[in-house]
PDB file of N, CA and C in Angstrom:
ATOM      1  N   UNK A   1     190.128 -16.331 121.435  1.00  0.00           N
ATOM      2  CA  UNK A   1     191.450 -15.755 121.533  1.00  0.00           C
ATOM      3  C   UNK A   1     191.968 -15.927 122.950  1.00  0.00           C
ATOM      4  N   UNK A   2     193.139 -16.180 123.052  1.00  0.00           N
ATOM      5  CA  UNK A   2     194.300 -16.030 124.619  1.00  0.00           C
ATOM      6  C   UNK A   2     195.185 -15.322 124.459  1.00  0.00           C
ATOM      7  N   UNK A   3     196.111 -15.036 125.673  1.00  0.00           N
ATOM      8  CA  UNK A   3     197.071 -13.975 125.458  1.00  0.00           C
ATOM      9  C   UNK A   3     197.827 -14.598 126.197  1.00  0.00           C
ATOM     10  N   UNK A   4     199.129 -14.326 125.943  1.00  0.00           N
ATOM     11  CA  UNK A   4     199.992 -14.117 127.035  1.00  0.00           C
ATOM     12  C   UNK A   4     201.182 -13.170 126.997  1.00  0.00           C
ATOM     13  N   UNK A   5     201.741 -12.933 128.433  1.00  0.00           N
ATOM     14  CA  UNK A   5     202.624 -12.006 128.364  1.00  0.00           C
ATOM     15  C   UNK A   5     203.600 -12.150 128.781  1.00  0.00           C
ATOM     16  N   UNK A   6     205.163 -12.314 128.549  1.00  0.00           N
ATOM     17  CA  UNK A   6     206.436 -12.580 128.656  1.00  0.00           C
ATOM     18  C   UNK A   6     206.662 -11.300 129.253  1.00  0.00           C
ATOM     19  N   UNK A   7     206.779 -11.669 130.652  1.00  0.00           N
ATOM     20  CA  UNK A   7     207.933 -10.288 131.546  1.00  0.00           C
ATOM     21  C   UNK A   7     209.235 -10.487 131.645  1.00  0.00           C
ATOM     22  N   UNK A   8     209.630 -11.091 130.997  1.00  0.00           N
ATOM     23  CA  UNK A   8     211.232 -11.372 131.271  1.00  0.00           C
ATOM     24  C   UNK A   8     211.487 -10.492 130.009  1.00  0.00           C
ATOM     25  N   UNK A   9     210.357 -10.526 128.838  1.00  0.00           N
ATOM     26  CA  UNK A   9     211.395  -9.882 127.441  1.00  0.00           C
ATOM     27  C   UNK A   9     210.542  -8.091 127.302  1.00  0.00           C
ATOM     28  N   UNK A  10     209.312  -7.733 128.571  1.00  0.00           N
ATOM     29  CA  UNK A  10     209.095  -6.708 129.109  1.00  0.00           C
ATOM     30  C   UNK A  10     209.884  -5.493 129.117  1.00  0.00           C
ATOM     31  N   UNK A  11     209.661  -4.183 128.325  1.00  0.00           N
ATOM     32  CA  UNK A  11     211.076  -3.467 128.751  1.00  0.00           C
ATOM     33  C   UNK A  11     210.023  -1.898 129.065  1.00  0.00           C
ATOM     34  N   UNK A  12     208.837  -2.641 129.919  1.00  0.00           N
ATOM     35  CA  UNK A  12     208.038  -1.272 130.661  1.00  0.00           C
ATOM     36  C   UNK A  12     207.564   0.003 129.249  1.00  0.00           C
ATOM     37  N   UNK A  13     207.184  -0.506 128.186  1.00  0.00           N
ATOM     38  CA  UNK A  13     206.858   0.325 127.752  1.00  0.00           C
ATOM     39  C   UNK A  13     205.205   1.430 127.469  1.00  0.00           C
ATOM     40  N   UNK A  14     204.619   0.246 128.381  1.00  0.00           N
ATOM     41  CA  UNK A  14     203.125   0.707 128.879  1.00  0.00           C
ATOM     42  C   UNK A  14     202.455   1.094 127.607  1.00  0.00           C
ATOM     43  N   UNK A  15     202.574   0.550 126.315  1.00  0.00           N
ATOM     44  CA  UNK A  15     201.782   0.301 124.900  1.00  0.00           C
ATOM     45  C   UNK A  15     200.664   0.107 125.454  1.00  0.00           C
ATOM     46  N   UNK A  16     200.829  -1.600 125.936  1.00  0.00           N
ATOM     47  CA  UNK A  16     199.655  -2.444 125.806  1.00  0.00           C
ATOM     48  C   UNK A  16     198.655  -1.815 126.636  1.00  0.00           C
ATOM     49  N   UNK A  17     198.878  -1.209 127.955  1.00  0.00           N
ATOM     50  CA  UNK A  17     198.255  -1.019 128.762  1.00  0.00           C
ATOM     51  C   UNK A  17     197.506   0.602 128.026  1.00  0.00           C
ATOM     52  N   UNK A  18     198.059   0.980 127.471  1.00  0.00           N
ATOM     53  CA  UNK A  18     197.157   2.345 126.842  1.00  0.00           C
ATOM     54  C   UNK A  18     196.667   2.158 125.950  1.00  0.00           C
ATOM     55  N   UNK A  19     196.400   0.699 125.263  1.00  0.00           N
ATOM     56  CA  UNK A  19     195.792   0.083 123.957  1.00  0.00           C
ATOM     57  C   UNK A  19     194.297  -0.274 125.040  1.00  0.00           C
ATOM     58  N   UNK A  20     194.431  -1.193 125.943  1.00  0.00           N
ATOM     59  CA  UNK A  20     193.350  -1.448 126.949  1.00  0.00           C
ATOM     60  C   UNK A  20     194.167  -1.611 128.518  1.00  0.00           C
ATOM     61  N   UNK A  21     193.149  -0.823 128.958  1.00  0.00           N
ATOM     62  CA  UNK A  21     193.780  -1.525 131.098  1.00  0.00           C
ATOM     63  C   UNK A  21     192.620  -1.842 131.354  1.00  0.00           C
ATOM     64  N   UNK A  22     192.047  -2.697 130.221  1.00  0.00           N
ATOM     65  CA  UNK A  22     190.980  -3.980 130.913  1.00  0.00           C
ATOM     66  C   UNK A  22     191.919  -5.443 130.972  1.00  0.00           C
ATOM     67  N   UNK A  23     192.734  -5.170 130.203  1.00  0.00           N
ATOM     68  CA  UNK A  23     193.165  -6.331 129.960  1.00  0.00           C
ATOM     69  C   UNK A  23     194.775  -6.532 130.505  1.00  0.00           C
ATOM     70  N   UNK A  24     195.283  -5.693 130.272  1.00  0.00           N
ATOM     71  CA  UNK A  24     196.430  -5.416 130.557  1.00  0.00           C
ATOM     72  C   UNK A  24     196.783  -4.208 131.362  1.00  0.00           C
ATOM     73  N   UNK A  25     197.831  -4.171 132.482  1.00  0.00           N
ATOM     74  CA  UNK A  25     198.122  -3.327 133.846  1.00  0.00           C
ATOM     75  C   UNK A  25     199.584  -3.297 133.631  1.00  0.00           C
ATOM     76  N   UNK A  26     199.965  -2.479 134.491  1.00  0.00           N
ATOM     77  CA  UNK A  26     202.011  -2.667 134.739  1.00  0.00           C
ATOM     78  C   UNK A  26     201.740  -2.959 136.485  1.00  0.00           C
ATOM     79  N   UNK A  27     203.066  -3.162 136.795  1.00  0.00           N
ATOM     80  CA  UNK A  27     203.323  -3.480 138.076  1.00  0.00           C
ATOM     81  C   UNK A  27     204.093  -2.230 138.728  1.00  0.00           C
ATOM     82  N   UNK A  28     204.484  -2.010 139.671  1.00  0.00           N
ATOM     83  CA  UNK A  28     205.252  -1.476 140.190  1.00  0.00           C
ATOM     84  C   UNK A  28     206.915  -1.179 139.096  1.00  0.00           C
ATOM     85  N   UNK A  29     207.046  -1.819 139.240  1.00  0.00           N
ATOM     86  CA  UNK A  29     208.405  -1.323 138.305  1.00  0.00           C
ATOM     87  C   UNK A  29     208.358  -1.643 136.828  1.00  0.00           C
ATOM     88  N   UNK A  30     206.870  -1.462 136.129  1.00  0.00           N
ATOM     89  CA  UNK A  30     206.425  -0.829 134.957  1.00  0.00           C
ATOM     90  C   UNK A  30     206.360  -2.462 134.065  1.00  0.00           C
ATOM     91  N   UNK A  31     206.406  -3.584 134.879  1.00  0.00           N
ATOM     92  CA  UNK A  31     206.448  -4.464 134.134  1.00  0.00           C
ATOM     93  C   UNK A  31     204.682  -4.959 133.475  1.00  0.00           C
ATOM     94  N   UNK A  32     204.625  -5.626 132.278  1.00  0.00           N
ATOM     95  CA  UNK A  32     203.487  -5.662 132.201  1.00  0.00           C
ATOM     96  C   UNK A  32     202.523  -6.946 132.916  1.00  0.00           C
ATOM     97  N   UNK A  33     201.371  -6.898 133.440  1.00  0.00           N
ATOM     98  CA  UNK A  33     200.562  -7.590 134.016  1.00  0.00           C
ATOM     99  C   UNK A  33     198.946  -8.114 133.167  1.00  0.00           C
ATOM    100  N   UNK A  34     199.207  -9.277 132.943  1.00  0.00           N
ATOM    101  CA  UNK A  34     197.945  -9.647 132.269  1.00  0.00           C
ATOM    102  C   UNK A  34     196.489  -9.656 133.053  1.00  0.00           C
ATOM    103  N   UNK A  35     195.515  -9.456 133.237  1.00  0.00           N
ATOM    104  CA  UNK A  35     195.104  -9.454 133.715  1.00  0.00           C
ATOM    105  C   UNK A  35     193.695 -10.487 133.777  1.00  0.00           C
ATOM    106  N   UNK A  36     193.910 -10.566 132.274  1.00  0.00           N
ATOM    107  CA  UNK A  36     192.565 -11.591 131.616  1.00  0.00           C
ATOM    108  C   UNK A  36     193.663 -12.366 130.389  1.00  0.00           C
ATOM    109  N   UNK A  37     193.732 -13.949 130.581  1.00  0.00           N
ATOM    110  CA  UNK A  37     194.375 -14.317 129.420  1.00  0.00           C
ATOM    111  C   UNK A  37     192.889 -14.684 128.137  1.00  0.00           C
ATOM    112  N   UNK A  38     192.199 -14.005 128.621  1.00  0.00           N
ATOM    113  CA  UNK A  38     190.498 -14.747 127.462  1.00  0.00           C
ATOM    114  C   UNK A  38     190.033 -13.380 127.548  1.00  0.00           C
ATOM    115  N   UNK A  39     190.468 -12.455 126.790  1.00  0.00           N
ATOM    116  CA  UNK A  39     189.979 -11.359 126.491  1.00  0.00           C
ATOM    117  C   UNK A  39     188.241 -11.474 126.158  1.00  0.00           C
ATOM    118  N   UNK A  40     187.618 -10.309 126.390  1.00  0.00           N
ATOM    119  CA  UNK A  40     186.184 -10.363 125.549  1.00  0.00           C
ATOM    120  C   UNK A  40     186.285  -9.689 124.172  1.00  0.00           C
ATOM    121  N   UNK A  41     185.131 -10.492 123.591  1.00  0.00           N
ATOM    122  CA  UNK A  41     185.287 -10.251 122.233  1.00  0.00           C
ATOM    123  C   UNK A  41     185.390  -8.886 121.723  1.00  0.00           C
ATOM    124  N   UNK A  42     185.073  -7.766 122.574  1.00  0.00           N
ATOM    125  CA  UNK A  42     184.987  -6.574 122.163  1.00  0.00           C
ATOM    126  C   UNK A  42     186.438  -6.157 122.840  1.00  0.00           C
ATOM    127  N   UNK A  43     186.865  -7.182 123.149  1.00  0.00           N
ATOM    128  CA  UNK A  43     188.466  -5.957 123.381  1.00  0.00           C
ATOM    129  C   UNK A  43     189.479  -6.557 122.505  1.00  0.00           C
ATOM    130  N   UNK A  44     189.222  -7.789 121.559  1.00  0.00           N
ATOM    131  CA  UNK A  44     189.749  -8.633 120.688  1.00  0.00           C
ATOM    132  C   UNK A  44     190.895  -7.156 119.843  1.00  0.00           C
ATOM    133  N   UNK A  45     190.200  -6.509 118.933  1.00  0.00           N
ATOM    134  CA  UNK A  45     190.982  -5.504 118.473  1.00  0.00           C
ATOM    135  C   UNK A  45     192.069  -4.794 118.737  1.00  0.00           C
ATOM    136  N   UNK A  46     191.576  -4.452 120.156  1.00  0.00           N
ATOM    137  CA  UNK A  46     192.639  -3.796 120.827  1.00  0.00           C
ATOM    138  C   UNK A  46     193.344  -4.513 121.737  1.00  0.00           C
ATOM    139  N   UNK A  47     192.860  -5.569 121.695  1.00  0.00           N
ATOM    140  CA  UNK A  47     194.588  -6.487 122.132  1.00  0.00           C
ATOM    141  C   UNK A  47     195.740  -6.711 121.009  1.00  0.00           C
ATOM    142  N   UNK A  48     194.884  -6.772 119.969  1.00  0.00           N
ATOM    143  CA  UNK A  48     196.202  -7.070 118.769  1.00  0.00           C
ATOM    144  C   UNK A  48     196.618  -5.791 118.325  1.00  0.00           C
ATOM    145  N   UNK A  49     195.851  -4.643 118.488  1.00  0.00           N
ATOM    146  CA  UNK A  49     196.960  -3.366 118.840  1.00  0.00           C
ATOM    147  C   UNK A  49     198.024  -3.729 119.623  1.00  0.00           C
ATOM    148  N   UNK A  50     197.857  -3.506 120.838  1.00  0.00           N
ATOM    149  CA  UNK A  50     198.529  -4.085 122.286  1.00  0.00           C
ATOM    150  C   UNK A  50     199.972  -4.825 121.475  1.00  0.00           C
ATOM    151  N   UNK A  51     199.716  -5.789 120.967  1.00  0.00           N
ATOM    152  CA  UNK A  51     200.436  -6.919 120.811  1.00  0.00           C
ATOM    153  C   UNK A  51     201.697  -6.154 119.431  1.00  0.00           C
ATOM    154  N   UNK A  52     200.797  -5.294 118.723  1.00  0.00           N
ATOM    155  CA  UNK A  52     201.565  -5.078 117.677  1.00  0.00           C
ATOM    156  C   UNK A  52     202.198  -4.134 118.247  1.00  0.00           C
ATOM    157  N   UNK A  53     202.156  -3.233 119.215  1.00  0.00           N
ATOM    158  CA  UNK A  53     202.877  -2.137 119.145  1.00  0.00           C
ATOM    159  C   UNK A  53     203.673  -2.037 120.381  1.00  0.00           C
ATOM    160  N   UNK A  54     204.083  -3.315 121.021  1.00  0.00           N
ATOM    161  CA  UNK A  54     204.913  -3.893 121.680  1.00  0.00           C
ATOM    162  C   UNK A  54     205.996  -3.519 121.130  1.00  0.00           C
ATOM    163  N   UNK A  55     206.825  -2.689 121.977  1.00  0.00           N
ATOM    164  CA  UNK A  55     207.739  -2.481 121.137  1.00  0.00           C
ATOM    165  C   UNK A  55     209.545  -3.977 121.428  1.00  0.00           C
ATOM    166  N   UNK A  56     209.071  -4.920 122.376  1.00  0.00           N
ATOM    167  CA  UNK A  56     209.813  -5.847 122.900  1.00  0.00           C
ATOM    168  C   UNK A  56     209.016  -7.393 122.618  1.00  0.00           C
ATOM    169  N   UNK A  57     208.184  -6.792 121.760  1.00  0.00           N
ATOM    170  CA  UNK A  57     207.083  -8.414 121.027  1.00  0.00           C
ATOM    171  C   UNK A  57     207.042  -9.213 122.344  1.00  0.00           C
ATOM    172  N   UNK A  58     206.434  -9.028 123.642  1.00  0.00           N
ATOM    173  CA  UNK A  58     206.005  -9.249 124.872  1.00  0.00           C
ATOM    174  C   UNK A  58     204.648  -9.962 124.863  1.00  0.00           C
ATOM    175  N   UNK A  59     204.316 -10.028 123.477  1.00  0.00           N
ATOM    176  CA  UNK A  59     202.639  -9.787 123.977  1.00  0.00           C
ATOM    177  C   UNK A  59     202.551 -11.387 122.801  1.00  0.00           C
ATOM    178  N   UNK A  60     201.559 -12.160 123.274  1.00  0.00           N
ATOM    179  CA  UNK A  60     201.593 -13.496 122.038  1.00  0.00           C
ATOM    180  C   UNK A  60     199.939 -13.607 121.942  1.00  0.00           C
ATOM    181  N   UNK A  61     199.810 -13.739 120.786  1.00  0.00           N
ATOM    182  CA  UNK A  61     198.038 -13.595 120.702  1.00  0.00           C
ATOM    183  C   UNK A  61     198.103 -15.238 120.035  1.00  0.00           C
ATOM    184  N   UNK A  62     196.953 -16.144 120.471  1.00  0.00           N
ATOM    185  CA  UNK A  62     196.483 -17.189 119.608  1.00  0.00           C
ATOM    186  C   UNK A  62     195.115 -16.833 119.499  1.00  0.00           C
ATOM    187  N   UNK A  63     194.626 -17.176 118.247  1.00  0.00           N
ATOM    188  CA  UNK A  63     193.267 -16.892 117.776  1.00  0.00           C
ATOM    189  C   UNK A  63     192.303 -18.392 118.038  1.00  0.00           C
ATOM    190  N   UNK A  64     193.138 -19.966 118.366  1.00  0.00           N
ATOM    191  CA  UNK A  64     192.577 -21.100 119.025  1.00  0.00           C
ATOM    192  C   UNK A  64     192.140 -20.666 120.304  1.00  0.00           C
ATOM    193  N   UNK A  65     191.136 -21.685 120.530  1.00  0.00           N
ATOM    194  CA  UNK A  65     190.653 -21.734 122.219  1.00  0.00           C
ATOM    195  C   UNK A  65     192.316 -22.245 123.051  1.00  0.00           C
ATOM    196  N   UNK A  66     191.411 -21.688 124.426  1.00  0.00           N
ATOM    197  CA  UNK A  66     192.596 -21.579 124.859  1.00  0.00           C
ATOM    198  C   UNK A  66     193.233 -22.701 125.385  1.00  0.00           C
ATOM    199  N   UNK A  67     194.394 -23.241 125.819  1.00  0.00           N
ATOM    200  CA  UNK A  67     194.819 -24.662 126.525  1.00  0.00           C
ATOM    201  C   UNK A  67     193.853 -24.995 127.898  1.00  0.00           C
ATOM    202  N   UNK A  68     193.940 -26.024 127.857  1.00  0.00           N
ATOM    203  CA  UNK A  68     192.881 -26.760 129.073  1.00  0.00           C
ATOM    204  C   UNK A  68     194.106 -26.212 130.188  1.00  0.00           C
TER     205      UNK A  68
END
C-alpha cells in the first residue's frame, strides 16, 4: 500500500491524524502532513479509515507497490 495526501483540497479536519499520528500529522495551520507514504502493514486499516473519513477526500490509498 502508498498514500498520498492532497493539501491543496485539505480543509484541516484532523480525521486522518486521529485515525493514526504514525502516519499522518497537521502542520501549523492544521493542514495535513504525510509522514510515511508506505504505511506498515499494521497501520494498513487505519489508514483506510483515515482516507474514508476525510471529510475533503484528501487522502488517496493504492493497494499496488508503490512508484519507483
Amino acid at each position: 500500500m502508498w498514500v498520498r495526501a492532497d493539501r491543496d483540497r485539505c480543509v484541516s479536519g484532523g480525521r486522518c491524524m486521529a485515525a493514526t499520528s504514525e502516519v499522518f500529522d497537521q502542520d501549523d495551520d492544521g493542514l495535513v502532513v504525510l509522514l510515511t507514504p508506505t504505511p506498515a502493514p499494521d497501520q494498513e486499516e487505519l489508514v483506510r479509515r483515515a482516507a474514508h473519513n476525510c471529510p475533503a477526500r484528501a487522502i488517496t490509498i493504492r493497494e499496488d507497490p508503490a512508484p519507483a
